[in-house]
N, C-alpha and C. Protein backbone atom coordinates (compact mmCIF):
# COMPACT_ATOMS: atom_id res chain seq x y z
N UNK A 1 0.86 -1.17 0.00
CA UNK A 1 0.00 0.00 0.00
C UNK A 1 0.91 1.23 0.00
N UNK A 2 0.92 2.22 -1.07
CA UNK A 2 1.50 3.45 -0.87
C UNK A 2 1.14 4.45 0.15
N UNK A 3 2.51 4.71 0.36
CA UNK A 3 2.42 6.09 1.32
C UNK A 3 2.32 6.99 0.67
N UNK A 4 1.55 8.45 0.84
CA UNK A 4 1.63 9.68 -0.13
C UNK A 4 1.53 10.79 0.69
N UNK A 5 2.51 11.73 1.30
CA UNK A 5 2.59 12.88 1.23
C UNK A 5 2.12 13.75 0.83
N UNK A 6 1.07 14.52 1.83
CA UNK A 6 0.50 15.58 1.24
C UNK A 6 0.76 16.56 2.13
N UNK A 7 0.28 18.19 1.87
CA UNK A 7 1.01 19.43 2.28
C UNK A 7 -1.26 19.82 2.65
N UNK A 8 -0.98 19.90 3.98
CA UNK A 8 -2.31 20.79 4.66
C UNK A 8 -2.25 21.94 5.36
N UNK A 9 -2.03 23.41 4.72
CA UNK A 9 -2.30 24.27 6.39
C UNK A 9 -1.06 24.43 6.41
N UNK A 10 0.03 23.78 5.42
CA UNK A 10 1.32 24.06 5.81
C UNK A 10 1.86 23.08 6.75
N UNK A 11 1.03 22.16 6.76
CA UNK A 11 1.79 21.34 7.88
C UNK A 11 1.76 19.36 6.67
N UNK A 12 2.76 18.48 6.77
CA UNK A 12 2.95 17.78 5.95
C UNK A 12 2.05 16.38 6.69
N UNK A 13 1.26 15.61 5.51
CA UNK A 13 1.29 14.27 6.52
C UNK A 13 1.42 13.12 5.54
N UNK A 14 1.81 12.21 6.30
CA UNK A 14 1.96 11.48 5.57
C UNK A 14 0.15 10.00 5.50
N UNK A 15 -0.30 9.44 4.11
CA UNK A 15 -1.15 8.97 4.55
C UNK A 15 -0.95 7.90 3.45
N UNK A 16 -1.78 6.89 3.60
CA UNK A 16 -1.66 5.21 2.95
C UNK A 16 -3.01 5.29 2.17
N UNK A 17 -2.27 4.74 0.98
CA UNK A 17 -3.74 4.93 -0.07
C UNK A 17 -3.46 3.63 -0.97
N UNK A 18 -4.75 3.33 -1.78
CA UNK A 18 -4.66 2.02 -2.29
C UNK A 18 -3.79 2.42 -3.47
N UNK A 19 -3.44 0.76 -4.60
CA UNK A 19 -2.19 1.51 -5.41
C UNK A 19 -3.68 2.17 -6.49
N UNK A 20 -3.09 3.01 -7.31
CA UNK A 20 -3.81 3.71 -8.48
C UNK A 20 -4.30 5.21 -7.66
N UNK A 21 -4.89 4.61 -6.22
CA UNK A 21 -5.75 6.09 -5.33
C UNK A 21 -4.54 6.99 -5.58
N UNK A 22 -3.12 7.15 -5.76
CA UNK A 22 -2.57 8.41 -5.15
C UNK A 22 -2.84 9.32 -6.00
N UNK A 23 -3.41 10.04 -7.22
CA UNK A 23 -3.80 11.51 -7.74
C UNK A 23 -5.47 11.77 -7.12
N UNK A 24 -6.04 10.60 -6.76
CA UNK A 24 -7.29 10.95 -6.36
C UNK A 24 -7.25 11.53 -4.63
N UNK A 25 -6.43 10.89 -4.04
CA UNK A 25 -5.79 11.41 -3.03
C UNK A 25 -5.09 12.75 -2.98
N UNK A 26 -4.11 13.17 -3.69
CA UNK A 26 -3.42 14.44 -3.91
C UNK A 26 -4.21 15.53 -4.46
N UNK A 27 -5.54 15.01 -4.87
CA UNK A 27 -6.76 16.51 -5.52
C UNK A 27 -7.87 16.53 -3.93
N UNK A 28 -7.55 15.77 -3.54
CA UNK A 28 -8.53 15.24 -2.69
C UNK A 28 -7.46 16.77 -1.11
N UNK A 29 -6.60 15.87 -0.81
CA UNK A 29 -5.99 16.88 -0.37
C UNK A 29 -5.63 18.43 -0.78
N UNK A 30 -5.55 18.74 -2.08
CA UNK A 30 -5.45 19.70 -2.75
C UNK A 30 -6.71 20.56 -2.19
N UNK A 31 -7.59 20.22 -2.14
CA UNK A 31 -9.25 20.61 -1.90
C UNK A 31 -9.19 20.90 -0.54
N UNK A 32 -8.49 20.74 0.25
CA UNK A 32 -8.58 20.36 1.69
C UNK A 32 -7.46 21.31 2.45
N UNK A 33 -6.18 21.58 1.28
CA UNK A 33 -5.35 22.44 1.85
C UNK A 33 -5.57 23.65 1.48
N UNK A 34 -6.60 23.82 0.64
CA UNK A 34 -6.99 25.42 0.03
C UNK A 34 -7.63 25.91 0.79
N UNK A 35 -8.80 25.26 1.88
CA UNK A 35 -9.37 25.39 2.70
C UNK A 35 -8.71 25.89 3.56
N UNK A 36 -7.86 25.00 4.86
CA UNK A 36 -7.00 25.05 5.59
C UNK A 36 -5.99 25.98 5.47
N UNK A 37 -5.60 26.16 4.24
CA UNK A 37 -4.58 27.66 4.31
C UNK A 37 -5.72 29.24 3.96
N UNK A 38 -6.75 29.02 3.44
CA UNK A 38 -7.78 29.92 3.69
C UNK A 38 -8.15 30.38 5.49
N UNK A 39 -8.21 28.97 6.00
CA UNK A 39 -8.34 29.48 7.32
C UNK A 39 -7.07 29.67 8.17
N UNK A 40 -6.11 29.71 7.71
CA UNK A 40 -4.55 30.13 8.31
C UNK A 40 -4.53 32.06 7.98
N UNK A 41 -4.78 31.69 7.46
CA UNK A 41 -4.56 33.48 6.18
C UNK A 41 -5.30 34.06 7.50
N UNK A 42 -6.98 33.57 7.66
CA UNK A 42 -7.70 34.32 8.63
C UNK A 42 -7.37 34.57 9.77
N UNK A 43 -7.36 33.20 10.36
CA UNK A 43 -7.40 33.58 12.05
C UNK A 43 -5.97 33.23 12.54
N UNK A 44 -4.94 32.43 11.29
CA UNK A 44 -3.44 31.80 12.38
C UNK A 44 -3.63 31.29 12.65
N UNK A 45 -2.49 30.99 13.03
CA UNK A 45 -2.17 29.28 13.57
C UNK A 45 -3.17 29.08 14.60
N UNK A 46 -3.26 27.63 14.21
CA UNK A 46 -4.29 27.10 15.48
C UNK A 46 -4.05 25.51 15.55
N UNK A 47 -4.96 25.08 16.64
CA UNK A 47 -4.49 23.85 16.52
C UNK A 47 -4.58 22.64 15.22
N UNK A 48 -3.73 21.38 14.90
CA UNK A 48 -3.62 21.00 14.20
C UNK A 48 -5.43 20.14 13.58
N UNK A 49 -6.22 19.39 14.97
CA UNK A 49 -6.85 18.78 14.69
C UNK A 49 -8.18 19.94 14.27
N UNK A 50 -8.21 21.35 15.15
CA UNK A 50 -9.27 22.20 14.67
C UNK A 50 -9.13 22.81 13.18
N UNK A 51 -7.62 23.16 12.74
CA UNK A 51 -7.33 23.16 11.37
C UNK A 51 -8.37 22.26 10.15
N UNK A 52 -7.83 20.84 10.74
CA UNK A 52 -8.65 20.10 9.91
C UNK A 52 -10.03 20.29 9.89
N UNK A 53 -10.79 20.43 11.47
CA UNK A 53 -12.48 19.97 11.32
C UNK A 53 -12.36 20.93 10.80
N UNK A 54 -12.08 22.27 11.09
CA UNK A 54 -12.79 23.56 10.32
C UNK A 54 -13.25 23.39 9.18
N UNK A 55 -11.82 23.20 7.98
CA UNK A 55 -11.52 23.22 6.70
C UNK A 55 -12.26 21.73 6.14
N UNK A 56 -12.33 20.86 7.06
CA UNK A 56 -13.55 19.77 6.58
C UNK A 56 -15.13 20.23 6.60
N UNK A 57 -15.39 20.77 7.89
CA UNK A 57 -16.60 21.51 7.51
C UNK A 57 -16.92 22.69 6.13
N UNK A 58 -16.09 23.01 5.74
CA UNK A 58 -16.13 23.80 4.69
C UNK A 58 -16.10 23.73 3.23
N UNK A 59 -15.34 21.99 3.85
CA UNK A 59 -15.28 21.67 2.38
C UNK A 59 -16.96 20.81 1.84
N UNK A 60 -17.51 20.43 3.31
CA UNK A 60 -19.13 19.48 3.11
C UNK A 60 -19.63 20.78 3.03
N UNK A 61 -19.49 21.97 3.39
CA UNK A 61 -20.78 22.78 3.23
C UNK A 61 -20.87 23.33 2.21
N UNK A 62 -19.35 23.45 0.93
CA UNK A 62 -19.21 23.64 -0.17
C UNK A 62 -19.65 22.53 -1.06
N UNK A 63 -20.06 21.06 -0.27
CA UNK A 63 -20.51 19.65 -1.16
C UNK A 63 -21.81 19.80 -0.92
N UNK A 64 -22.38 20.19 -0.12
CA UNK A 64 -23.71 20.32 0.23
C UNK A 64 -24.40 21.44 -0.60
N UNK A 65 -23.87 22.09 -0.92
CA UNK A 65 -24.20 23.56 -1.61
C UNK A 65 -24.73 22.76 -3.47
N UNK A 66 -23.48 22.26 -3.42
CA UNK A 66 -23.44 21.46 -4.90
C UNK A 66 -24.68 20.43 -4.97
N UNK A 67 -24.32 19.41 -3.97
CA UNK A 67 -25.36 18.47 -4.23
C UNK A 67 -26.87 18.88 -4.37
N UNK A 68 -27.10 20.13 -3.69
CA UNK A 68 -28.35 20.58 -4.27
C UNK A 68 -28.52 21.23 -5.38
N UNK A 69 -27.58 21.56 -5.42
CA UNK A 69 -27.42 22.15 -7.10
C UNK A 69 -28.01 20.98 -8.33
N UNK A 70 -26.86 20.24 -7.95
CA UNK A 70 -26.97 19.11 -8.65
C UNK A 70 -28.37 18.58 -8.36
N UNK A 71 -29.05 18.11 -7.79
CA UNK A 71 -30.52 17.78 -7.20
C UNK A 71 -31.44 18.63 -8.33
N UNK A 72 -31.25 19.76 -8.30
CA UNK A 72 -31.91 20.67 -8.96
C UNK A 72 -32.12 20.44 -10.51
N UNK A 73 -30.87 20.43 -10.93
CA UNK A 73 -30.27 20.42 -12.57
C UNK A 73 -30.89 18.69 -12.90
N UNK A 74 -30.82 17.82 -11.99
CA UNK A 74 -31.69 16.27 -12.32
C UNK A 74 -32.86 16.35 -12.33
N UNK A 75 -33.72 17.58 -11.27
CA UNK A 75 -35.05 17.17 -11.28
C UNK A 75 -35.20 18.25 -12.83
N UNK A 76 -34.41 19.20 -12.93
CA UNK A 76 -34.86 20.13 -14.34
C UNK A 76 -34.78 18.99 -15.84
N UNK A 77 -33.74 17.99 -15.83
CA UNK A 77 -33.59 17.40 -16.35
C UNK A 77 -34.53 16.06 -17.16
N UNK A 78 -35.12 16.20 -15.53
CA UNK A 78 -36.27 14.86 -15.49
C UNK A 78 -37.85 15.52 -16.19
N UNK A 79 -37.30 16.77 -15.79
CA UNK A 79 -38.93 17.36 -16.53
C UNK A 79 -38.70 17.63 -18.14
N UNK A 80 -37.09 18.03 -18.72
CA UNK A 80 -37.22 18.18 -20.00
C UNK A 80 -37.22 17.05 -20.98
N UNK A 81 -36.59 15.86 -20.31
CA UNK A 81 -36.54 14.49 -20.67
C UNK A 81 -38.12 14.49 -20.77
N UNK A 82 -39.07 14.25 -19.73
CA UNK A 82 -40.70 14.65 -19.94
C UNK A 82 -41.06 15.27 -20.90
N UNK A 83 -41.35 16.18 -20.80
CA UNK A 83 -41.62 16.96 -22.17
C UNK A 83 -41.44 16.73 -23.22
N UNK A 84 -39.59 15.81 -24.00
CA UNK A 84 -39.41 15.68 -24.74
C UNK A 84 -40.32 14.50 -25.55
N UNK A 85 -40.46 13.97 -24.53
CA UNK A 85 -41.20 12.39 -24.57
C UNK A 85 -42.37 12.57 -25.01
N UNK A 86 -42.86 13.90 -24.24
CA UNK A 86 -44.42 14.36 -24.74
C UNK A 86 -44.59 14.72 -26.06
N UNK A 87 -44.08 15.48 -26.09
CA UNK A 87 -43.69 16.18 -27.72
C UNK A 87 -43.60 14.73 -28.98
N UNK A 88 -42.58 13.93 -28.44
CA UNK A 88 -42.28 13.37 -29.46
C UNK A 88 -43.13 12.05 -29.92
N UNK A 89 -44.02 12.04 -28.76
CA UNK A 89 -45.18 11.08 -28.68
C UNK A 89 -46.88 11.37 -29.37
N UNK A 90 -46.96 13.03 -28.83
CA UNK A 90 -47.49 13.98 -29.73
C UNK A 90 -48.18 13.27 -31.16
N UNK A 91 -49.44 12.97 -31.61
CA UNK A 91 -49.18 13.01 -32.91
C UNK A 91 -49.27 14.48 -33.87
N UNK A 92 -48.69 14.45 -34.84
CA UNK A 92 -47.87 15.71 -35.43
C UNK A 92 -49.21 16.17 -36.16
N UNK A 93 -48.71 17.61 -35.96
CA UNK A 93 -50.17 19.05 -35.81
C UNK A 93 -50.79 19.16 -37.79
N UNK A 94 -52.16 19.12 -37.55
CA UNK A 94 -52.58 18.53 -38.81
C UNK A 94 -52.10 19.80 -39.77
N UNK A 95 -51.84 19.72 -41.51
CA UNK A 95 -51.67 20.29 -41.99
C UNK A 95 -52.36 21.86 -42.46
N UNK A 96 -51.28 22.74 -42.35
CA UNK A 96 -52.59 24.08 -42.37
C UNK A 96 -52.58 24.43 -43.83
N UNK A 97 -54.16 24.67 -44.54
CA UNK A 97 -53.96 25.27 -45.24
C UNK A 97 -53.76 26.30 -45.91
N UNK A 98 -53.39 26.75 -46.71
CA UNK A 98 -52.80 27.84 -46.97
C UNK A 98 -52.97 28.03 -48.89
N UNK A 99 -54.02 28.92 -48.52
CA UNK A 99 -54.72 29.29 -50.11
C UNK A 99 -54.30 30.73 -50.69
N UNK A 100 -53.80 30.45 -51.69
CA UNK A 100 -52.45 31.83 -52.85
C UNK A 100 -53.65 32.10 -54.19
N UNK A 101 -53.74 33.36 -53.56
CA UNK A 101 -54.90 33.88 -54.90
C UNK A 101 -53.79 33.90 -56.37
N UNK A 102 -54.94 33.29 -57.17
CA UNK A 102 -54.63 33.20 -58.72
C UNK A 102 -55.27 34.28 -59.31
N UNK A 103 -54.70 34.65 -59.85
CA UNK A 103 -55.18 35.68 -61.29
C UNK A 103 -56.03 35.01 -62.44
N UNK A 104 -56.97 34.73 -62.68
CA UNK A 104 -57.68 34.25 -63.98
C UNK A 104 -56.54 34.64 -65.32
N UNK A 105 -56.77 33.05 -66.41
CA UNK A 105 -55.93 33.16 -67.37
C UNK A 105 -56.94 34.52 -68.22
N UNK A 106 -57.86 34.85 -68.35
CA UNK A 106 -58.58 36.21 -69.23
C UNK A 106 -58.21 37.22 -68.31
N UNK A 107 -58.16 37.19 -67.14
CA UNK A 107 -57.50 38.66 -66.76
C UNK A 107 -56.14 39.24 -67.27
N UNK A 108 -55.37 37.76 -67.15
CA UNK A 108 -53.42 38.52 -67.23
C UNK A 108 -53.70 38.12 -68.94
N UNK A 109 -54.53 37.62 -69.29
CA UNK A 109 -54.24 37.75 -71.21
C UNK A 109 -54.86 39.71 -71.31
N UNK A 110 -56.40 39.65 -70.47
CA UNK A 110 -56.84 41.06 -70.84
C UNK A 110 -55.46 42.33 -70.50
N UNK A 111 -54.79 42.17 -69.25
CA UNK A 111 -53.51 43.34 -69.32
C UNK A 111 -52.71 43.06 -69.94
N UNK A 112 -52.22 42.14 -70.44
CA UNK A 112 -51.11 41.81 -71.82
C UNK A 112 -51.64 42.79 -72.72
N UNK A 113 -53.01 42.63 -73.01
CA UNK A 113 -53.07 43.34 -74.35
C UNK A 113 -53.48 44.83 -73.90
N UNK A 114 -53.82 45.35 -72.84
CA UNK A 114 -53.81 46.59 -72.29
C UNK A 114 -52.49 47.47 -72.57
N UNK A 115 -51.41 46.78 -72.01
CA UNK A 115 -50.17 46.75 -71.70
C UNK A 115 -49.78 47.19 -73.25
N UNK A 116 -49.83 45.92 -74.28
CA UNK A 116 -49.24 46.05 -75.63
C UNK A 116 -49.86 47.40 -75.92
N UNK A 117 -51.38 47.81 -75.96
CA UNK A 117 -51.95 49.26 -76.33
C UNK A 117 -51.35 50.19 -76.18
N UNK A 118 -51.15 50.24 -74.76
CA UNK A 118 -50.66 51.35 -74.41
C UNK A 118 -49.07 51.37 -74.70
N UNK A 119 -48.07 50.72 -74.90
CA UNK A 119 -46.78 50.67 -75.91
C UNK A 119 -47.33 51.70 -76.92
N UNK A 120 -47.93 50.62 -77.60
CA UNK A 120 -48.05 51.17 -78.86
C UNK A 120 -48.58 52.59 -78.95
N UNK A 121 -49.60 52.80 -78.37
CA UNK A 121 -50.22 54.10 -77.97
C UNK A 121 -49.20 55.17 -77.71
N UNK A 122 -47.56 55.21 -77.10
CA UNK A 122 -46.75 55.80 -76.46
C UNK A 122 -45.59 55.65 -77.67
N UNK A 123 -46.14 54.56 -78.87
CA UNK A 123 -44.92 55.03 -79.90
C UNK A 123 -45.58 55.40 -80.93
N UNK A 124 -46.94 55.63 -81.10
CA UNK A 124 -47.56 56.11 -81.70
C UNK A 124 -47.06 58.58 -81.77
N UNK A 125 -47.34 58.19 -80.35
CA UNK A 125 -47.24 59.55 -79.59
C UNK A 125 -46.04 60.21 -79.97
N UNK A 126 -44.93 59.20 -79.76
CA UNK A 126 -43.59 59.78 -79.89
C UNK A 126 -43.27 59.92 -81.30
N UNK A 127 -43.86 59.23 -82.33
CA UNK A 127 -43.34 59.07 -83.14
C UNK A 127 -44.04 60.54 -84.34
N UNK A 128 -45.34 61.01 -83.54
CA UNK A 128 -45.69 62.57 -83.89
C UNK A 128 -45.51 63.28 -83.81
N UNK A 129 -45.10 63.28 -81.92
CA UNK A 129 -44.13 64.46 -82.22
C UNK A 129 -42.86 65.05 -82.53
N UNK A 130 -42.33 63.64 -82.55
CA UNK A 130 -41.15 63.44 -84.03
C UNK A 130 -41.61 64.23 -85.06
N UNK A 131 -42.39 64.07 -85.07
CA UNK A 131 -42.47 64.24 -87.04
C UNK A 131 -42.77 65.83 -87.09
N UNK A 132 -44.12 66.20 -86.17
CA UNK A 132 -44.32 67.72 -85.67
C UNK A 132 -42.94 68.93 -85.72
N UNK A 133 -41.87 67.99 -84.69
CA UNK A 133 -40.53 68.76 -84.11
C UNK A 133 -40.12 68.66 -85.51
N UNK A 134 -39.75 68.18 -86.18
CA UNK A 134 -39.27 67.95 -87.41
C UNK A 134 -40.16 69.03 -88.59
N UNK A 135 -41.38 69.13 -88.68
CA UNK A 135 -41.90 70.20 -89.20
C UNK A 135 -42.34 71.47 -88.92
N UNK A 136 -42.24 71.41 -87.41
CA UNK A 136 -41.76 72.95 -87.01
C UNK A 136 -40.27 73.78 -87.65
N UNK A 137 -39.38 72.44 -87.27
CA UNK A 137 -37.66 72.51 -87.58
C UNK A 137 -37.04 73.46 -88.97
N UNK A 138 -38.26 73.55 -90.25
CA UNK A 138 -38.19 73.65 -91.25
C UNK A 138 -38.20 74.92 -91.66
């Protein structure tokens, strides 16, 4: 069984972990000495075993904080998983219709030939007083 050295509070210990545990151990402590030197910074030195409870209480009331978090984000989870289920169970929303006015084929033939008139009507026009400007011109 390994021994692994870890650093708490500034103070070293040594502790026995299974083989593979030692990085889960060293984050584990890592978590534990951030605490513990958080509460050094504050109040100083103090004793070794109140060091620890402190900075253990702080670290469950920072797990406790989470786990409801977490609690939260499963039950939000459990309702969108729901919903999705609903939705996708749903049978799908009947087709809407949707009616696009047509123009009658005698209407757009009647402005075609409106259309052509009035061309013609406008080169009719131009083409007089062409001829006018031209016999004024003289």
């Amino acid at each position: 069984m390994p021994q692994v050295e870890i650093q708490i509070g500034g103070r070293t210990f040594e502790v026995a972990c299974q083989d593979g545990e030692e990085p889960f151990l060293q984050a584990a402590a890592g978590l534990l000495n951030t605490e513990a030197s958080a509460l050094t910074d504050q109040i100083g030195r103090m004793p070794e075993a109140r060091m620890l409870l402190m900075a253990g209480l702080m670290l469950a009331d920072r797990t406790a904080g989470l786990e409801d978090k977490l609690a939260e984000a499963e039950t939000r989870q459990a309702e969108l998983r729901a919903e999705i289920e609903r939705l996708q169970s749903a049978p799908a929303p009947a087709a809407e219709k949707v009616e696009v006015p047509v123009i009658p084929t005698a209407v757009s033939e009647t402005l075609a030939e409106i259309a052509a008139r009035a061309e013609s009507l406008a080169q009719e026009v131009e083409e007089r007083s062409s001829a006018l400007a031209a016999a004024a011109g003289h």
